[in-house]
C-alpha atoms as a PDB file:
ATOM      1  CA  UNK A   1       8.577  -8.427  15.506  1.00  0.00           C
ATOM      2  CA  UNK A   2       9.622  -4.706  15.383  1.00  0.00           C
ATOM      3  CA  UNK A   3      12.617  -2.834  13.690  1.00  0.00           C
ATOM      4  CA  UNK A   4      13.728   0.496  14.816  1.00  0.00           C
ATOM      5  CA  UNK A   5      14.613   2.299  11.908  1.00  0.00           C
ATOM      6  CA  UNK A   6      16.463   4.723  13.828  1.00  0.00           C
ATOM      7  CA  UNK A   7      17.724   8.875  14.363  1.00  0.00           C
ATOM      8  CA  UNK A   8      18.739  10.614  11.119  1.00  0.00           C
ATOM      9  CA  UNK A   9      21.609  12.724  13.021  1.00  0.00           C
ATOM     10  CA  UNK A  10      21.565  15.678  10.401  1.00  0.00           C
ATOM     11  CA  UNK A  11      17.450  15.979  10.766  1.00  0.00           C
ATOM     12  CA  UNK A  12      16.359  18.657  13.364  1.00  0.00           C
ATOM     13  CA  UNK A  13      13.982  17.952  16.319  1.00  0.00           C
ATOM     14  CA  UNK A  14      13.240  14.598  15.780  1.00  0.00           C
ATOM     15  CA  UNK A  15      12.034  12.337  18.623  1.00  0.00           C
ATOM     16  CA  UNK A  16       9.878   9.807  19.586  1.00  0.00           C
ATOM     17  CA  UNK A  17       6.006  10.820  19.669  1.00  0.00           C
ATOM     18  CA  UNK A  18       6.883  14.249  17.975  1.00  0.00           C
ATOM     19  CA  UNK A  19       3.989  16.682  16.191  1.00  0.00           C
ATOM     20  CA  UNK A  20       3.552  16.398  12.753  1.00  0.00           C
ATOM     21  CA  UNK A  21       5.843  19.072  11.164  1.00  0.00           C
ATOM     22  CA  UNK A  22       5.846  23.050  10.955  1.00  0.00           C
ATOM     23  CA  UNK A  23       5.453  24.803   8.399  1.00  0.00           C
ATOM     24  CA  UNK A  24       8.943  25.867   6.674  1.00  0.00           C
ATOM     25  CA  UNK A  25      10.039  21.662   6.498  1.00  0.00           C
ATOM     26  CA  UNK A  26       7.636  21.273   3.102  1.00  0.00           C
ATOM     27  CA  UNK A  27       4.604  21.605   2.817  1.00  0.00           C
ATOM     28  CA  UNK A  28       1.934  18.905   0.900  1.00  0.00           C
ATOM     29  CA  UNK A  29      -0.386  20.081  -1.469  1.00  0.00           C
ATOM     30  CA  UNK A  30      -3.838  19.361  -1.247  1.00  0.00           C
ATOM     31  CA  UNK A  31      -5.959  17.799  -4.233  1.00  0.00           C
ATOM     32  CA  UNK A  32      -6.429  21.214  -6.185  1.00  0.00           C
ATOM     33  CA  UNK A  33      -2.346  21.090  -5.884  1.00  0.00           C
ATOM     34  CA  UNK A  34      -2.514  24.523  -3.296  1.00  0.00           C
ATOM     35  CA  UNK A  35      -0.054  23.967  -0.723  1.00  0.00           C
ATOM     36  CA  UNK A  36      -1.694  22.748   2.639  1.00  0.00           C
ATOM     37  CA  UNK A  37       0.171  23.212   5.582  1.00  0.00           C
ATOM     38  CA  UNK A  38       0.380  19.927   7.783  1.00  0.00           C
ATOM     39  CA  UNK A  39      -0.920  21.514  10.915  1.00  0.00           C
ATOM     40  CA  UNK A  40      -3.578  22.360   8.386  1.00  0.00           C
ATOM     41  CA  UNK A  41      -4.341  19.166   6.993  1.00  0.00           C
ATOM     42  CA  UNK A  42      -7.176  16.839   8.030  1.00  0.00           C
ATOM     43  CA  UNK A  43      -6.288  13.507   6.223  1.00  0.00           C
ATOM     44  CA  UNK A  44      -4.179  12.342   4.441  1.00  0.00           C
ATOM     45  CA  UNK A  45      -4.835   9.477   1.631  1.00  0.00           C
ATOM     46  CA  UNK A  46      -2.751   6.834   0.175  1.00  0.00           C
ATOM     47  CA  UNK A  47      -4.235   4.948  -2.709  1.00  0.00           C
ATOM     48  CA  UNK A  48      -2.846   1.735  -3.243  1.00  0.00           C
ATOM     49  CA  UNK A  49      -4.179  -1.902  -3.920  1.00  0.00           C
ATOM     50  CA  UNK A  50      -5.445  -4.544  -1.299  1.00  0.00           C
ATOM     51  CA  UNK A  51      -1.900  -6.984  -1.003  1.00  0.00           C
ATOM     52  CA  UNK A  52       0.699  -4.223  -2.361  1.00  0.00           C
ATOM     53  CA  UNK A  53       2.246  -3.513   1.006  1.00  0.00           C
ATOM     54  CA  UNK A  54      -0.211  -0.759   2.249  1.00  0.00           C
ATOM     55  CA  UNK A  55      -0.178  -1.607   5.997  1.00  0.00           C
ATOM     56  CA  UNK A  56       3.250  -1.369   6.480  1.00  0.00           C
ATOM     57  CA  UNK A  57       2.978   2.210   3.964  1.00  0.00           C
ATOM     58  CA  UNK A  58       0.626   3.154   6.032  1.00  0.00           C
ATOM     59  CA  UNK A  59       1.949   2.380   9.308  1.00  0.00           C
ATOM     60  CA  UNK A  60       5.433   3.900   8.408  1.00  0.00           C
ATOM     61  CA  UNK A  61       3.794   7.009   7.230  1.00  0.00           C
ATOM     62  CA  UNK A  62       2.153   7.377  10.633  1.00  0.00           C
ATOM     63  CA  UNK A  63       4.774   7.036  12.513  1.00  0.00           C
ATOM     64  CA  UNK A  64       6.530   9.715  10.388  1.00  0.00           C
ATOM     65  CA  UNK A  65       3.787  12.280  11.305  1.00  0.00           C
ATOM     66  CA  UNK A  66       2.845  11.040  14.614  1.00  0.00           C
ATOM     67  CA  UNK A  67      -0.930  10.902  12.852  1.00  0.00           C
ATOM     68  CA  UNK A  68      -4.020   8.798  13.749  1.00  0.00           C
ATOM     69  CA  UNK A  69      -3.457   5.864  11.680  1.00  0.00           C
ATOM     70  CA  UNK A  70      -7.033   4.030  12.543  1.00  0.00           C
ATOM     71  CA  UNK A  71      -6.595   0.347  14.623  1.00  0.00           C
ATOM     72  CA  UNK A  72      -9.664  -1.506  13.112  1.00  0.00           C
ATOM     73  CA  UNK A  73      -8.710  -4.317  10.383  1.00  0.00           C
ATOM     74  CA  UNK A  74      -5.505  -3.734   8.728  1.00  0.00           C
ATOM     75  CA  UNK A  75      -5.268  -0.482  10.293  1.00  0.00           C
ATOM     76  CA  UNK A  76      -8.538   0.828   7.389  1.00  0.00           C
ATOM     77  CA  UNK A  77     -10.408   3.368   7.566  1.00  0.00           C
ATOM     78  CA  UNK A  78     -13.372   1.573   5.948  1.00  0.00           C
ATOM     79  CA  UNK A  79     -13.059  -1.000   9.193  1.00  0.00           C
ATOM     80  CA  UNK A  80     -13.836   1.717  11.437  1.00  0.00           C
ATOM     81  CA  UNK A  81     -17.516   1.292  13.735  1.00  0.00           C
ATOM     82  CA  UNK A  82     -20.339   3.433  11.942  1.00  0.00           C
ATOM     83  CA  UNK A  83     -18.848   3.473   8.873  1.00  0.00           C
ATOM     84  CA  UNK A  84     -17.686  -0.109   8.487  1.00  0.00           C
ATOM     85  CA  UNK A  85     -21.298  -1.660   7.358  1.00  0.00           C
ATOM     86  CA  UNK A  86     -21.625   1.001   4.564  1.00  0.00           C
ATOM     87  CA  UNK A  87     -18.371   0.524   3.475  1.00  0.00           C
ATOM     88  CA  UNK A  88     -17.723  -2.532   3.309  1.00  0.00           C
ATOM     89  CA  UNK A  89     -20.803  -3.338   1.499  1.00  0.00           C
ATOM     90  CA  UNK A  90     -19.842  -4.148  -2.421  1.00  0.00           C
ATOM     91  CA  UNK A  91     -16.727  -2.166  -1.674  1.00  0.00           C
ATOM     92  CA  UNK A  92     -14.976  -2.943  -4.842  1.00  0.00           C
ATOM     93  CA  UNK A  93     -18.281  -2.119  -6.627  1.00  0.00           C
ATOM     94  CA  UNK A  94     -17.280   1.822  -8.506  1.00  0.00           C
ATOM     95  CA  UNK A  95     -20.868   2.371  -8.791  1.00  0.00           C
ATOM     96  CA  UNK A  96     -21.491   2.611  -5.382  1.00  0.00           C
ATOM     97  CA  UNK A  97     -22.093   5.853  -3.630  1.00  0.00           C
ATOM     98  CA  UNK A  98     -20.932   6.665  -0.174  1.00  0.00           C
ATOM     99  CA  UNK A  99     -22.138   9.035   2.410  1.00  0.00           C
ATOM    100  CA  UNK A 100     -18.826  10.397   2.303  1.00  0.00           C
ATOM    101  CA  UNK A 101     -20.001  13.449   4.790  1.00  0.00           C
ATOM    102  CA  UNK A 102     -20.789  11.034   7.069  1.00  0.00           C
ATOM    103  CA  UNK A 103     -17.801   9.281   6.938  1.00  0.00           C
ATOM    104  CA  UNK A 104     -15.651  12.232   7.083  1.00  0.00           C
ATOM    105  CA  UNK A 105     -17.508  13.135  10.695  1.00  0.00           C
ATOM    106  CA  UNK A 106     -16.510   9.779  12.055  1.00  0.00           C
ATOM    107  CA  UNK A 107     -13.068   9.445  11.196  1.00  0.00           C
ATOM    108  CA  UNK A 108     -12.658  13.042  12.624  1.00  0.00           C
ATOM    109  CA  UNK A 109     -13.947  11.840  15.555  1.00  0.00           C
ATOM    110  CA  UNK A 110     -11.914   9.190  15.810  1.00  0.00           C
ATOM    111  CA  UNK A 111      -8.469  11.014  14.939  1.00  0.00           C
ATOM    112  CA  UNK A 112      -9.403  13.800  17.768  1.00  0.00           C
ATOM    113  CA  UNK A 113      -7.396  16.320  15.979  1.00  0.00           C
ATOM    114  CA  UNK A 114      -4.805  14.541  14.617  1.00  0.00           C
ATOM    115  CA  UNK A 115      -4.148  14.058  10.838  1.00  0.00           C
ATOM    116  CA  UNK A 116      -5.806  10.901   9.861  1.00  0.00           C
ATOM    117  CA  UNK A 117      -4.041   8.569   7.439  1.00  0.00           C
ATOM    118  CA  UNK A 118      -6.247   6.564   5.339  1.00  0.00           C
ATOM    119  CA  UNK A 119      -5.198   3.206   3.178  1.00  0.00           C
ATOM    120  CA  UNK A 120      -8.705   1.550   2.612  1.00  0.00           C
ATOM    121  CA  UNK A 121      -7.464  -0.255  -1.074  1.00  0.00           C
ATOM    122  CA  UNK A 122     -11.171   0.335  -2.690  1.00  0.00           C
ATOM    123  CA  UNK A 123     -10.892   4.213  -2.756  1.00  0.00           C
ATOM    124  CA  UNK A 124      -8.908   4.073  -5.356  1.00  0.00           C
ATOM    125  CA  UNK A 125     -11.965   3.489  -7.242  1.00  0.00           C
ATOM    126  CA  UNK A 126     -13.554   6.639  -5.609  1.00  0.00           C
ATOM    127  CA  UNK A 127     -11.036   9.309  -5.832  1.00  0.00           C
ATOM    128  CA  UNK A 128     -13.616  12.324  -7.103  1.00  0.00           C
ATOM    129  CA  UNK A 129     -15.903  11.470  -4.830  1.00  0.00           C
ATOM    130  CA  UNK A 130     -13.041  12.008  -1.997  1.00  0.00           C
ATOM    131  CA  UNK A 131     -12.245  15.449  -3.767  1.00  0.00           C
ATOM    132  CA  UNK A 132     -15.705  16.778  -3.327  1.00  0.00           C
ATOM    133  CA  UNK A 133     -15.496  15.656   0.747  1.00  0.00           C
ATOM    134  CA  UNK A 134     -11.516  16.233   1.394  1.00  0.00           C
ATOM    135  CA  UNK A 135      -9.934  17.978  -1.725  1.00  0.00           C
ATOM    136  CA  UNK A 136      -9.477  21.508   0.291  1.00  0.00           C
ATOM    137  CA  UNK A 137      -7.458  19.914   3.823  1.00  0.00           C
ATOM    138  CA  UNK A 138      -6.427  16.986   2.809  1.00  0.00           C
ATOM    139  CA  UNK A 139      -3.407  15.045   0.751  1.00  0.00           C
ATOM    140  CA  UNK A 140      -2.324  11.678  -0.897  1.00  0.00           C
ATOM    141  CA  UNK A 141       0.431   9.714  -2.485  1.00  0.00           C
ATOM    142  CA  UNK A 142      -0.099   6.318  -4.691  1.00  0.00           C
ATOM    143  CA  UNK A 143       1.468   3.158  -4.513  1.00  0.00           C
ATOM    144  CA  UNK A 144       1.703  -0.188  -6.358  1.00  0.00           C
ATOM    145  CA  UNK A 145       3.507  -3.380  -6.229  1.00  0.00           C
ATOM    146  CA  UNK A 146       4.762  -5.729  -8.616  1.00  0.00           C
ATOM    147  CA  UNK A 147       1.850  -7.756 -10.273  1.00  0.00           C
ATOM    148  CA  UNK A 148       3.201 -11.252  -9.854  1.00  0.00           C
ATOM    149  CA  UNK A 149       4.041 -10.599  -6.092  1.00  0.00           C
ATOM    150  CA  UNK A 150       0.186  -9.269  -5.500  1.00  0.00           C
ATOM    151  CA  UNK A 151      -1.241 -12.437  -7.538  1.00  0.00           C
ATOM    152  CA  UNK A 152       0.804 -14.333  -5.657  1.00  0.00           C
ATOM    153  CA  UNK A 153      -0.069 -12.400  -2.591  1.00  0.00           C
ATOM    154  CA  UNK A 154      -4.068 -13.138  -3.107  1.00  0.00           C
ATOM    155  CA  UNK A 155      -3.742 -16.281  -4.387  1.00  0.00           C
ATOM    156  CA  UNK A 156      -1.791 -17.795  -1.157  1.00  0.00           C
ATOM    157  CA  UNK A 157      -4.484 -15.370   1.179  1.00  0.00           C
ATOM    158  CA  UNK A 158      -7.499 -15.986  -0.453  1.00  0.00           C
ATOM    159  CA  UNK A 159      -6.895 -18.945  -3.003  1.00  0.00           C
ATOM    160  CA  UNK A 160      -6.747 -22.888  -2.187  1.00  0.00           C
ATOM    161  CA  UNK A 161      -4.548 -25.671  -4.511  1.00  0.00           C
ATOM    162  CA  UNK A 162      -6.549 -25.379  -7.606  1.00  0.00           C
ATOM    163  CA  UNK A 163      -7.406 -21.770  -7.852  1.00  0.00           C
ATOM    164  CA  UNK A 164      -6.370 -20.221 -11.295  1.00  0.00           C
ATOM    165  CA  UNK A 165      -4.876 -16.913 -10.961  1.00  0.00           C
ATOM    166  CA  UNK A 166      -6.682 -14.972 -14.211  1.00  0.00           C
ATOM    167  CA  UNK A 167      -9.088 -13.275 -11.844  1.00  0.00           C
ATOM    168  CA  UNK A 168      -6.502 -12.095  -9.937  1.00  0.00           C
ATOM    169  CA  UNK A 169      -4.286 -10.951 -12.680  1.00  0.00           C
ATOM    170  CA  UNK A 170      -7.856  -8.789 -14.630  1.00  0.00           C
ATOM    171  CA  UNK A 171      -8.041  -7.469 -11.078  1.00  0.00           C
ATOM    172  CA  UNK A 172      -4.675  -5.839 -10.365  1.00  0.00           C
ATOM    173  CA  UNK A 173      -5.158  -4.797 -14.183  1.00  0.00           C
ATOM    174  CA  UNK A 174      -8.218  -2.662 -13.397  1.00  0.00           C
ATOM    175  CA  UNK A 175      -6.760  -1.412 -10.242  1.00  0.00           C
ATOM    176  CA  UNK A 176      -3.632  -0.346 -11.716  1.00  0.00           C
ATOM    177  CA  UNK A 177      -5.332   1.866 -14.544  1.00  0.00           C
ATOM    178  CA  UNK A 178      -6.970   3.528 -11.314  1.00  0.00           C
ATOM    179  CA  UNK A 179      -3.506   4.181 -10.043  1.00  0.00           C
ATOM    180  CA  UNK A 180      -2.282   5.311 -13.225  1.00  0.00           C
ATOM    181  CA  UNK A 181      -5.249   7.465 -13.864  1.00  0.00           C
ATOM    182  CA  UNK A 182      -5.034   9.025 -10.278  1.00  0.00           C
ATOM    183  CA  UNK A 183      -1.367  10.215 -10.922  1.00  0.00           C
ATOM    184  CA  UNK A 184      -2.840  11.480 -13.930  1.00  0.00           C
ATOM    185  CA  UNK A 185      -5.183  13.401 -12.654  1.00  0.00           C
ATOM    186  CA  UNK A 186      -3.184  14.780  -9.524  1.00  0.00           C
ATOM    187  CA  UNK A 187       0.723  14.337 -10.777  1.00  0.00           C
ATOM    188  CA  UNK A 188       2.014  16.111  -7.362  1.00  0.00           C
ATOM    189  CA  UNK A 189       0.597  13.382  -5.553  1.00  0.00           C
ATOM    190  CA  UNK A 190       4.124  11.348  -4.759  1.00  0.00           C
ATOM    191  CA  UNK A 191       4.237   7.722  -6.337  1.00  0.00           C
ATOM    192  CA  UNK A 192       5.806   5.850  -3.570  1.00  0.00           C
ATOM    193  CA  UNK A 193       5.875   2.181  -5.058  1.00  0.00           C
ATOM    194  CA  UNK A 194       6.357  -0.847  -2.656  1.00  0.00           C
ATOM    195  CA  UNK A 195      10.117  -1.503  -3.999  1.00  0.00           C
ATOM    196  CA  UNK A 196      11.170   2.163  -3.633  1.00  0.00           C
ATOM    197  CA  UNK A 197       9.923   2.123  -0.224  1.00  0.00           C
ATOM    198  CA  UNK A 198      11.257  -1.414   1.187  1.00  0.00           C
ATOM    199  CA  UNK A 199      14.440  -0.783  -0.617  1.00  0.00           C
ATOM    200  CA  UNK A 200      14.765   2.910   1.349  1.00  0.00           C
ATOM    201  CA  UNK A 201      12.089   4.057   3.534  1.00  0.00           C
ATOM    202  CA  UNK A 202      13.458   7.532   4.058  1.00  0.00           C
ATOM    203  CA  UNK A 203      12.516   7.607  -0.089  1.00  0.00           C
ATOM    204  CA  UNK A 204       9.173   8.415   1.264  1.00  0.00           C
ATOM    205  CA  UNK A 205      10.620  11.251   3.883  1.00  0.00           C
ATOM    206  CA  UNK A 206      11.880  12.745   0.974  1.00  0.00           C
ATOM    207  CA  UNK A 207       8.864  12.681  -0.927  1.00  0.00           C
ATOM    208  CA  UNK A 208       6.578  14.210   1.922  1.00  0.00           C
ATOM    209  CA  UNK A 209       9.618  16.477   2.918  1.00  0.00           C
ATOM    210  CA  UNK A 210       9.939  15.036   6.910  1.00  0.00           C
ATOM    211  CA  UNK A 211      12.493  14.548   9.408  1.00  0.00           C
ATOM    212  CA  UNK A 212      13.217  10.599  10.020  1.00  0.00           C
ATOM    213  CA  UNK A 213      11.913   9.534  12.933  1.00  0.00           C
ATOM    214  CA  UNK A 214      11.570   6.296  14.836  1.00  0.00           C
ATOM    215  CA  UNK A 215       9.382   3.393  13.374  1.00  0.00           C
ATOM    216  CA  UNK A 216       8.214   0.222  15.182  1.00  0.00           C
ATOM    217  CA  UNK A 217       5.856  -1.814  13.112  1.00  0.00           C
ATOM    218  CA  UNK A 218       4.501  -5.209  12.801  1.00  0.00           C
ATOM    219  CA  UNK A 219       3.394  -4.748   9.766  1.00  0.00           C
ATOM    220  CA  UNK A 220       0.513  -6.982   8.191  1.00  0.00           C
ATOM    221  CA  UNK A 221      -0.926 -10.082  10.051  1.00  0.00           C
ATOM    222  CA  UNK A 222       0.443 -13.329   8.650  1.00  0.00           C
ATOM    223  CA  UNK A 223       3.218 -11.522   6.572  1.00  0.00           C
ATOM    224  CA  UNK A 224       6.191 -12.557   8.825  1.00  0.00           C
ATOM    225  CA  UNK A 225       8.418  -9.203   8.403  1.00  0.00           C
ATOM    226  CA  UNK A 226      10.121  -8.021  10.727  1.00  0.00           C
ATOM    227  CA  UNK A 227       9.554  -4.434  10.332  1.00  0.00           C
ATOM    228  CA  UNK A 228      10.137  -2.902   6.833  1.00  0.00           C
ATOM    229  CA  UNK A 229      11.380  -6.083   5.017  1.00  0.00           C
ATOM    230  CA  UNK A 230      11.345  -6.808   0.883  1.00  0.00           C
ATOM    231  CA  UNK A 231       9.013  -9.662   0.685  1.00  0.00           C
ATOM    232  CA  UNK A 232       8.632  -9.644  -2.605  1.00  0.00           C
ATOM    233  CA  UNK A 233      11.073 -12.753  -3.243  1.00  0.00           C
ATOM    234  CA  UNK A 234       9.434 -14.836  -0.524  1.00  0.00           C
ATOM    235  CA  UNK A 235       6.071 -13.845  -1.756  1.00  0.00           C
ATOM    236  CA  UNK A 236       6.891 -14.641  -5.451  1.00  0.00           C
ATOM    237  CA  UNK A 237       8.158 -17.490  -4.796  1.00  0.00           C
ATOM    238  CA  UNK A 238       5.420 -18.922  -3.841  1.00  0.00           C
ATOM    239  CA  UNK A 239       4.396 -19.443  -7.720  1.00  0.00           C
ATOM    240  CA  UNK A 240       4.371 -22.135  -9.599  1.00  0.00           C
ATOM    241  CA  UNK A 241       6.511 -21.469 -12.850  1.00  0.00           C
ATOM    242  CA  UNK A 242       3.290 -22.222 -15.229  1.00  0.00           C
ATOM    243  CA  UNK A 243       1.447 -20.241 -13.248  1.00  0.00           C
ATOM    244  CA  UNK A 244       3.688 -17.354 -13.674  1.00  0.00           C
ATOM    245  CA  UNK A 245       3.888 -17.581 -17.174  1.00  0.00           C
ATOM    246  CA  UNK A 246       0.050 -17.382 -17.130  1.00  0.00           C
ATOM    247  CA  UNK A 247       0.715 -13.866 -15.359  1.00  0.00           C
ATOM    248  CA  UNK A 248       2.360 -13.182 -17.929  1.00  0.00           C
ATOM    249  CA  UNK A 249       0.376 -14.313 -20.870  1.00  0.00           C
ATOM    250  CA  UNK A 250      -2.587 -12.254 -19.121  1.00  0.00           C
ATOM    251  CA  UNK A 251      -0.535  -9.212 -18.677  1.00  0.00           C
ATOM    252  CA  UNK A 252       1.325  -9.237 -22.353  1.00  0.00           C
ATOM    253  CA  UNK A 253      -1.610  -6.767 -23.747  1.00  0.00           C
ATOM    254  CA  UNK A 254      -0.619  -4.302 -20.840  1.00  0.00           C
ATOM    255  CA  UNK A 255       2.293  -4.174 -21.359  1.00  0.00           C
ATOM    256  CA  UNK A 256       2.481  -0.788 -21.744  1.00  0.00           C
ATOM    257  CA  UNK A 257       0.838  -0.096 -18.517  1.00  0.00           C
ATOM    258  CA  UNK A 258       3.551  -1.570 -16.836  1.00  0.00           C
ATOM    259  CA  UNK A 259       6.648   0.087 -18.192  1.00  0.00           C
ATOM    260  CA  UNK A 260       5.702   3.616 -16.654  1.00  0.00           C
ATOM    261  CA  UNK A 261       5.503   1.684 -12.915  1.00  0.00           C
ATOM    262  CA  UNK A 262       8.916   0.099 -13.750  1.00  0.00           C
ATOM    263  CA  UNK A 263       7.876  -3.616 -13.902  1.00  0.00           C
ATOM    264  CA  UNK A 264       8.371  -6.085 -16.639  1.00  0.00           C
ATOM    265  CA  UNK A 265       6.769  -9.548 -18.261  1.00  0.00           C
ATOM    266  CA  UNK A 266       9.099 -12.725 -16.959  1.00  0.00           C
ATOM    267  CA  UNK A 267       9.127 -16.276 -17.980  1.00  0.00           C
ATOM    268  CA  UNK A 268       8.055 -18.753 -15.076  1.00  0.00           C
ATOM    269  CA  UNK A 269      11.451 -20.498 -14.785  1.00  0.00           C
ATOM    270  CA  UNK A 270      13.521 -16.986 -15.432  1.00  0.00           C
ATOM    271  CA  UNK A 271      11.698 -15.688 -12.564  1.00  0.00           C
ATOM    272  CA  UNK A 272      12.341 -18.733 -10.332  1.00  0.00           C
ATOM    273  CA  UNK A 273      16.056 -18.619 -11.431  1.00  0.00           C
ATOM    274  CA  UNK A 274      16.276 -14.616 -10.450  1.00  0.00           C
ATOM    275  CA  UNK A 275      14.084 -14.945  -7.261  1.00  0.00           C
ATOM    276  CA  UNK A 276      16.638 -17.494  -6.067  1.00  0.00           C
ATOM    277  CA  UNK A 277      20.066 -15.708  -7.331  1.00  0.00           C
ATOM    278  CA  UNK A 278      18.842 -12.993  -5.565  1.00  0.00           C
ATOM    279  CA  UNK A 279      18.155 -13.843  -2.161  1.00  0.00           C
ATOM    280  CA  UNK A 280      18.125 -17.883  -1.690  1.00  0.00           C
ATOM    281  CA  UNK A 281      17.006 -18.310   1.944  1.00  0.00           C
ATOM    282  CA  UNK A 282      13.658 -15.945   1.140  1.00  0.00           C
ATOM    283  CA  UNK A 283      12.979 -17.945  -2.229  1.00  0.00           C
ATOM    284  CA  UNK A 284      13.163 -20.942  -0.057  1.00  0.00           C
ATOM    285  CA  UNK A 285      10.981 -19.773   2.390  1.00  0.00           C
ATOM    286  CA  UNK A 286       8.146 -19.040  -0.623  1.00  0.00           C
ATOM    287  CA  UNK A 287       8.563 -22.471  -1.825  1.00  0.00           C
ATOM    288  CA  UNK A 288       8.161 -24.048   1.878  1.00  0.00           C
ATOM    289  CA  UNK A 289       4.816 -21.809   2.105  1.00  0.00           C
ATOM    290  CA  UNK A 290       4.161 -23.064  -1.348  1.00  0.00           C
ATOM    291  CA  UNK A 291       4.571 -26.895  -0.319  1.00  0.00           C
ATOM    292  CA  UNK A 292       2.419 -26.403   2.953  1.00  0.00           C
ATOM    293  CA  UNK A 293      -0.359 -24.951   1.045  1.00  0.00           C
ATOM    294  CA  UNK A 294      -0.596 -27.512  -1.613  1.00  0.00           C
ATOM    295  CA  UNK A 295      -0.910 -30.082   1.057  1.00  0.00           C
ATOM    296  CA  UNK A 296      -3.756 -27.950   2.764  1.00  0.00           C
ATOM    297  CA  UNK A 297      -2.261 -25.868   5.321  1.00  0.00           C
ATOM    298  CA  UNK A 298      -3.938 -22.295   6.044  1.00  0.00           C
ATOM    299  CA  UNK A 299      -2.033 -19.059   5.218  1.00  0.00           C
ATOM    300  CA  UNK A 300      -0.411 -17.990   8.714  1.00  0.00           C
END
């Protein structure tokens, strides 16, 4: 399943399999906010939660800049041989230190030259550690998705009929204060948010100052898009309305986290009632994948 997002007629030089771009298209800057030139930069990060739409992000991205976007896993860095064992190891545990020198040797060896993109979801508990290894030659951007869609998200993936979804609601809490606190810290990294992007992928073109150029991507196993695709109705479907509402209970005291990333609290049935207005056959689909799973049937 592959879409072609197609030429942008009043971009120069595009084509398919081009370089990455010259210097004089926009440049990125690097983590002390110095401009980088891409022919100059070594990696580029994008820090975004596990189930938030990273591998398509990532793949896109790629594609953009005809980078090394690594094939191990959901196309992670952290699933790469040599470094996978240490990295994978407590990943979502902040206290743990990587051999980030290490790590940096591999993926270079991997990417052979080419700028390597990089959309592991547990650095964004690490980003100072990635300063002190990348912050001269390399760049980032941030991204998020809507918190019901990710609990939903996880709780279809790695849930089974019974599974409350507090744990996953405290989680995408935590990990969106990391995101927050990362566009804090480095404000010219672009925020490229999973709605902005589905919605218009050349948003992120403009935000990394590139020609359009082809894209072909599967994106994630088991998500059934057809290229770049807004799941987000599907996959919020796929919620009961009490366990929304839960969501929502859990997320009331954060509320102000949430305004500055443009999402809001919903009632269960409201949500339902939007979900459904707003595209029927996708909300249909999420409650079909919602049926099947009560009655036992594995995640595709």
């Amino acid at each position: 399943m592959k879409a072609d997002i197609g030429l942008d007629p009043a971009a120069p030089e595009q084509h398919h399999g081009a370089r990455a771009p010259k210097a004089g298209m926009g440049m990125p800057k690097n983590f002390h906010g110095n401009d980088l030139d891409w022919q100059d930069c070594k990696f580029l990060f994008i820090f975004c939660p596990n189930n938030s739409g990273t591998t398509i992000l990532s793949q896109y991205i790629a594609s953009q800049l005809d980078a090394y976007l690594p094939p191990f896993g959901n196309f992670e860095g952290q699933m790469a041989p040599g470094v996978k064992p240490m990295m994978r190891l407590n990943a979502w545990d902040e206290t743990r230190e990587f051999d980030w020198l290490f790590i940096r040797t591999r993926w270079e060896a991997l990417a052979k030259g080419r700028l390597f993109v990089e959309a592991s979801p547990p650095n964004l508990l690490r980003p100072r550690a990635i300063v002190r290894y990348f912050g001269d030659d390399a760049t980032a951007v941030t991204s998020l998705s809507d918190p019901y869609q990710h609990t939903a998200s996880c709780l279809r993936r790695y849930g089974k009929p019974g599974t409350k979804v507090g744990g996953i609601v405290r989680s995408w809490v935590i990990k969106a204060k990391a995101i927050s606190g990362i566009r804090g810290d480095w404000p010219h990294f672009p925020f490229l948010p999973y709605e902005r992007f589905v919605a218009q992928p050349r948003s992120v073109n403009d935000a990394l100052s590139l020609p359009v150029r082809p894209f072909e991507g599967p994106g994630k196993k088991g998500s059934d898009a057809e290229g770049i695709q807004d799941l987000s109705p599907r996959t919020t479907a796929f919620l009961e309305p009490d366990e929304i509402d839960r969501v929502t209970e859990l997320l009331t005291p954060h509320a102000g986290l949430l305004e500055p990333f443009g999402y809001r609290l919903w009632e269960g049935h409201a949500l339902h009632t939007s979900l459904e207005e707003r595209t029927p056959q996708e909300f249909a689909k999420g409650r079909d994948r919602r049926n099947a799973w009560n009655e036992g049937a594995a995640p595709a």
